[in-house]
C-alpha atoms as a PDB file:
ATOM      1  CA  UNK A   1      -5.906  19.434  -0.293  1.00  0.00           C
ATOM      2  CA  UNK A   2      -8.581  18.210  -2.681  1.00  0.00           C
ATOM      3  CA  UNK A   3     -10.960  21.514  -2.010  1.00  0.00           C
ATOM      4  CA  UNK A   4     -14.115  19.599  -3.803  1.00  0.00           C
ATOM      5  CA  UNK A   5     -13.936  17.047  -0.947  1.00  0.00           C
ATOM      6  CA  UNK A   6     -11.823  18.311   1.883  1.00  0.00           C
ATOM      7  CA  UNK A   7      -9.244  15.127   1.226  1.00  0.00           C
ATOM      8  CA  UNK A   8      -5.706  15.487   1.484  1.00  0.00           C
ATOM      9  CA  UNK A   9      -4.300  14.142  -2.160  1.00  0.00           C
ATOM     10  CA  UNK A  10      -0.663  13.710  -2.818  1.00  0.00           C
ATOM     11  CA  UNK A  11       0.451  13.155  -6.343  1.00  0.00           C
ATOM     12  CA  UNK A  12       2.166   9.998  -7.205  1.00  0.00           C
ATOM     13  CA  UNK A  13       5.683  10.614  -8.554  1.00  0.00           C
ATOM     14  CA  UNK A  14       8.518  10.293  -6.019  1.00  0.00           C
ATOM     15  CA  UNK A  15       6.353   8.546  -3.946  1.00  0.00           C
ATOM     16  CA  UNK A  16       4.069   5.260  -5.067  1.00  0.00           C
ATOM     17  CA  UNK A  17       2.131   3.228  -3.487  1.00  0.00           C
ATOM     18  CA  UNK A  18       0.787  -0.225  -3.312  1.00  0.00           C
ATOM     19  CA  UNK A  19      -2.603  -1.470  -2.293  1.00  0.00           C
ATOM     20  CA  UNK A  20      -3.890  -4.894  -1.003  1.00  0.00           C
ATOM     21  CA  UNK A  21      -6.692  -6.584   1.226  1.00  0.00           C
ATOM     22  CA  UNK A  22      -5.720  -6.122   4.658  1.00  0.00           C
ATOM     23  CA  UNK A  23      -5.249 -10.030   5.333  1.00  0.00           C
ATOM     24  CA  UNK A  24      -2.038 -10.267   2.338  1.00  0.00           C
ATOM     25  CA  UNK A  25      -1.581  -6.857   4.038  1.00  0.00           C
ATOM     26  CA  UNK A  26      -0.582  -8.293   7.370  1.00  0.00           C
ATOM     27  CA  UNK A  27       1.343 -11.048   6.392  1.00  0.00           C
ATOM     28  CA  UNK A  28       3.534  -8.651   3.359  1.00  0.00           C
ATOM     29  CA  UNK A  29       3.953  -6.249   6.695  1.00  0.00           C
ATOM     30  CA  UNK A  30       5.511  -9.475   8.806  1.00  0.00           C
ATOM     31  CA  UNK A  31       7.665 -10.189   6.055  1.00  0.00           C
ATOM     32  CA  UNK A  32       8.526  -6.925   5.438  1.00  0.00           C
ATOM     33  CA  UNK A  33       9.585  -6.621   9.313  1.00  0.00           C
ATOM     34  CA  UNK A  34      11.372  -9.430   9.279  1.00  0.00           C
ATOM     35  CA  UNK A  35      13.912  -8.439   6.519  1.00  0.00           C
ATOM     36  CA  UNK A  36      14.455  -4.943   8.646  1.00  0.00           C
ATOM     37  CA  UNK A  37      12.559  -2.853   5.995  1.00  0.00           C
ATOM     38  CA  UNK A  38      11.312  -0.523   8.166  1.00  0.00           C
ATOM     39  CA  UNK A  39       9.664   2.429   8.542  1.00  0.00           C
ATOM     40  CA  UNK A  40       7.237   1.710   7.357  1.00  0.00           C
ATOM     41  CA  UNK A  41       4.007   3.520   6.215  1.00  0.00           C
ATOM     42  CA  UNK A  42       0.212   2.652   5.880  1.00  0.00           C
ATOM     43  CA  UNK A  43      -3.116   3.235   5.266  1.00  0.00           C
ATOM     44  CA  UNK A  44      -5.498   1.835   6.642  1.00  0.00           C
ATOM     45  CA  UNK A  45      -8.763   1.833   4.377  1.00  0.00           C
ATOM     46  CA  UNK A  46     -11.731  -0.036   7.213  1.00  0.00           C
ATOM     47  CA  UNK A  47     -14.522   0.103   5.320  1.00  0.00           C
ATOM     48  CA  UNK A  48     -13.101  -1.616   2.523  1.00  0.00           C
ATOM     49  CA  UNK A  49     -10.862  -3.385   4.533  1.00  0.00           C
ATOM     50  CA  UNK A  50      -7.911  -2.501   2.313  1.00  0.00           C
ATOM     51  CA  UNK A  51      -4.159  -1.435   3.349  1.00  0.00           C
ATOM     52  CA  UNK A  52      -2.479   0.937   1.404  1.00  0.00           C
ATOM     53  CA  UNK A  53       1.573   1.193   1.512  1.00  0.00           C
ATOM     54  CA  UNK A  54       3.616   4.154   0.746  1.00  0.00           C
ATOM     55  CA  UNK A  55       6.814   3.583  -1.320  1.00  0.00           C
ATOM     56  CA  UNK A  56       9.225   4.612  -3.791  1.00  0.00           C
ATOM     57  CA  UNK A  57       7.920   4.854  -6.999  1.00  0.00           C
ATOM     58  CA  UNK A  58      10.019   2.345  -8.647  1.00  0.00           C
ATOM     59  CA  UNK A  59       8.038  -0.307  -9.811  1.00  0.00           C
ATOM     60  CA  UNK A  60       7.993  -0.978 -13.439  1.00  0.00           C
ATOM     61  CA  UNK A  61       4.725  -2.073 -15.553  1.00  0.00           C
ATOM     62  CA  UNK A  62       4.439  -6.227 -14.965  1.00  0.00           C
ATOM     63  CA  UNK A  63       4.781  -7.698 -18.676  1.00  0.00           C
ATOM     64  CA  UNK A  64       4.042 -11.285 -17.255  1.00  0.00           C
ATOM     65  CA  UNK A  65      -0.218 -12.046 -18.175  1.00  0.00           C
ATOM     66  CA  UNK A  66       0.351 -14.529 -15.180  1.00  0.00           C
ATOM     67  CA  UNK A  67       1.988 -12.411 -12.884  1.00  0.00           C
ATOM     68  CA  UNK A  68      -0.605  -9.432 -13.867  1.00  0.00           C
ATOM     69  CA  UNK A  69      -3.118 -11.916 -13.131  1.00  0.00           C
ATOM     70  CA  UNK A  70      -2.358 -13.302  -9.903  1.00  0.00           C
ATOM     71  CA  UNK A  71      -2.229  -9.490  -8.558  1.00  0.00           C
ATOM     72  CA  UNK A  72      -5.589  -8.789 -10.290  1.00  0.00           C
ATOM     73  CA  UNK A  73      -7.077 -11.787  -8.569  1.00  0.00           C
ATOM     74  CA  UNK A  74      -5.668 -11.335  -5.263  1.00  0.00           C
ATOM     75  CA  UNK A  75      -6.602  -7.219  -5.612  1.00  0.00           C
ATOM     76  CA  UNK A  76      -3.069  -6.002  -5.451  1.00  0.00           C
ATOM     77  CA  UNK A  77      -3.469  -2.651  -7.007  1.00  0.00           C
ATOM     78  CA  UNK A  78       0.180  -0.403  -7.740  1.00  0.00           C
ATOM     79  CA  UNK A  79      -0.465   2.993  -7.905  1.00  0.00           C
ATOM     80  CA  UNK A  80       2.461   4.470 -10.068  1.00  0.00           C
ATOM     81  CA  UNK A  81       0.509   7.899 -11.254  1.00  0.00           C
ATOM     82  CA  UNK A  82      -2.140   9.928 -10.096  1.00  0.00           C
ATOM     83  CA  UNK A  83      -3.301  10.863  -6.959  1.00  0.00           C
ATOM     84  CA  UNK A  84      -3.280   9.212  -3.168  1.00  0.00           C
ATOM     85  CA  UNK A  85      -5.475   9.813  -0.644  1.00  0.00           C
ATOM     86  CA  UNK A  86      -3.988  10.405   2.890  1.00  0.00           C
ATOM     87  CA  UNK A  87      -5.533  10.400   6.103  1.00  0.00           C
ATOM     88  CA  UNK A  88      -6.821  13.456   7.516  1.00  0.00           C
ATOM     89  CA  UNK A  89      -5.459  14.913  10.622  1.00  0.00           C
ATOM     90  CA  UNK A  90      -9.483  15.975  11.977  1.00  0.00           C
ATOM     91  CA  UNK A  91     -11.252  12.937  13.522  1.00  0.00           C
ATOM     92  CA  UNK A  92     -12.869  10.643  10.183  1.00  0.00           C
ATOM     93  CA  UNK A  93     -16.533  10.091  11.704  1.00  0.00           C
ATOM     94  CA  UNK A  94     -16.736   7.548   8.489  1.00  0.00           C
ATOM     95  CA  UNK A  95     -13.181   5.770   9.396  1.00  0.00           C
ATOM     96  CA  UNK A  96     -12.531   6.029   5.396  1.00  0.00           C
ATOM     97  CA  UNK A  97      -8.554   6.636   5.894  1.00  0.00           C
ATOM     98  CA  UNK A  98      -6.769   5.827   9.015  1.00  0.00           C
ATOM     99  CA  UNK A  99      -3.020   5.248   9.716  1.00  0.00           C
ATOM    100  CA  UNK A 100      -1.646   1.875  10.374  1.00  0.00           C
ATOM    101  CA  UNK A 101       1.604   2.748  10.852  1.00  0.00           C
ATOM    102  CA  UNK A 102       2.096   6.397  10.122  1.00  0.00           C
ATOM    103  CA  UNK A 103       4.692   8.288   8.111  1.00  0.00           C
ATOM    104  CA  UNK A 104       7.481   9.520  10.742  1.00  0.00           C
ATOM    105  CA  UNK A 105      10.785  10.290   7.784  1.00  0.00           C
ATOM    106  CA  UNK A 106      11.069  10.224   4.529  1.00  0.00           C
ATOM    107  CA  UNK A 107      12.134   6.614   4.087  1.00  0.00           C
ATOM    108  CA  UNK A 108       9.896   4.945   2.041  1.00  0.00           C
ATOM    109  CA  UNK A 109      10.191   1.136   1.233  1.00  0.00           C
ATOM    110  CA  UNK A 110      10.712   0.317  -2.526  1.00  0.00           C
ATOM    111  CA  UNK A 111       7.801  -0.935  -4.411  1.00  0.00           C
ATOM    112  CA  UNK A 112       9.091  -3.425  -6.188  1.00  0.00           C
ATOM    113  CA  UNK A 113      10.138  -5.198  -2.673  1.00  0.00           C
ATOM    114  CA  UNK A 114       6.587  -4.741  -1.918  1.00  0.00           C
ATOM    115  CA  UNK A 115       5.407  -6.265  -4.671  1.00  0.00           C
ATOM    116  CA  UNK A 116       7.725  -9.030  -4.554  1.00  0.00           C
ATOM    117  CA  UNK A 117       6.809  -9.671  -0.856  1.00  0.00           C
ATOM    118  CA  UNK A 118       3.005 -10.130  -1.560  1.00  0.00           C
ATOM    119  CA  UNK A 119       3.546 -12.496  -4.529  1.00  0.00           C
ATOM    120  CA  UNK A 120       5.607 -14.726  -2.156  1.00  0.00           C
ATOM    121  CA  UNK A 121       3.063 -14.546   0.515  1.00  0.00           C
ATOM    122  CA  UNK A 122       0.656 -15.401  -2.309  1.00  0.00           C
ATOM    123  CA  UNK A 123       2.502 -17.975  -3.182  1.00  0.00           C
ATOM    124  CA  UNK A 124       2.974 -19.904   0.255  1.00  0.00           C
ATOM    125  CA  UNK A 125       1.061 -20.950   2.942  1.00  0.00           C
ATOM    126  CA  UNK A 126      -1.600 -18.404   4.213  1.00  0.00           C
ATOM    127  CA  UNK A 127      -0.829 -17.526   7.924  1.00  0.00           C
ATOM    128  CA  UNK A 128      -3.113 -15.817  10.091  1.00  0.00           C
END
């Protein structure tokens, strides 16, 4: 618990996560279910209508400029170090954090699979 802002923080380490608009969001978490990668869990972000997923920490730096690039563009951000913000358990009068599909285990998808998964969804047709 961050106690400057009341925010519950949890260091990335073990756990990584990857962050996207919540259209590539939707269609990574379709593709996602379809391969039977599941549970899975997210954070919603509403106000900047942003997804956030939870996973192992086991994506490696991107050494492709175009690959780099075509994240940066579509704002895929990979969080390997630092700190992520959770979603409080007390009611969010400013909807900041929410769950999308909360964290019920300890399984966490790998990163690199999530990674992978927006690229291709990048890649193809959009689908709404």
């Amino acid at each position: 618990m961050d106690p400057q802002t009341g925010r519950i923080m949890m260091r990335a380490g073990l756990v990584g996560a990857v962050m996207m608009p919540t259209e590539l969001a939707r269609r990574v978490k379709s593709s996602l279910d379809v391969r039977g990668i599941a549970p899975l869990s997210i954070i919603g972000h509403p106000r900047a209508d942003m997804w956030t997923f939870l996973t192992r920490a086991d994506t490696r730096p991107i050494g492709d400029p175009e690959v780099v690039a075509q994240l940066w563009r579509a704002r895929v951000v990979v969080i390997r170090e630092g700190d992520i913000a959770l979603p409080s358990p007390a009611p969010d009068p400013l909807m900041v954090r929410t769950w999308v599909s909360p964290a019920i285990g300890v399984f966490r998808p790998s990163g690199a699979v999530v990674v992978e998964c927006a690229r291709a969804c990048l890649s193809g047709p959009a689908r709404r």
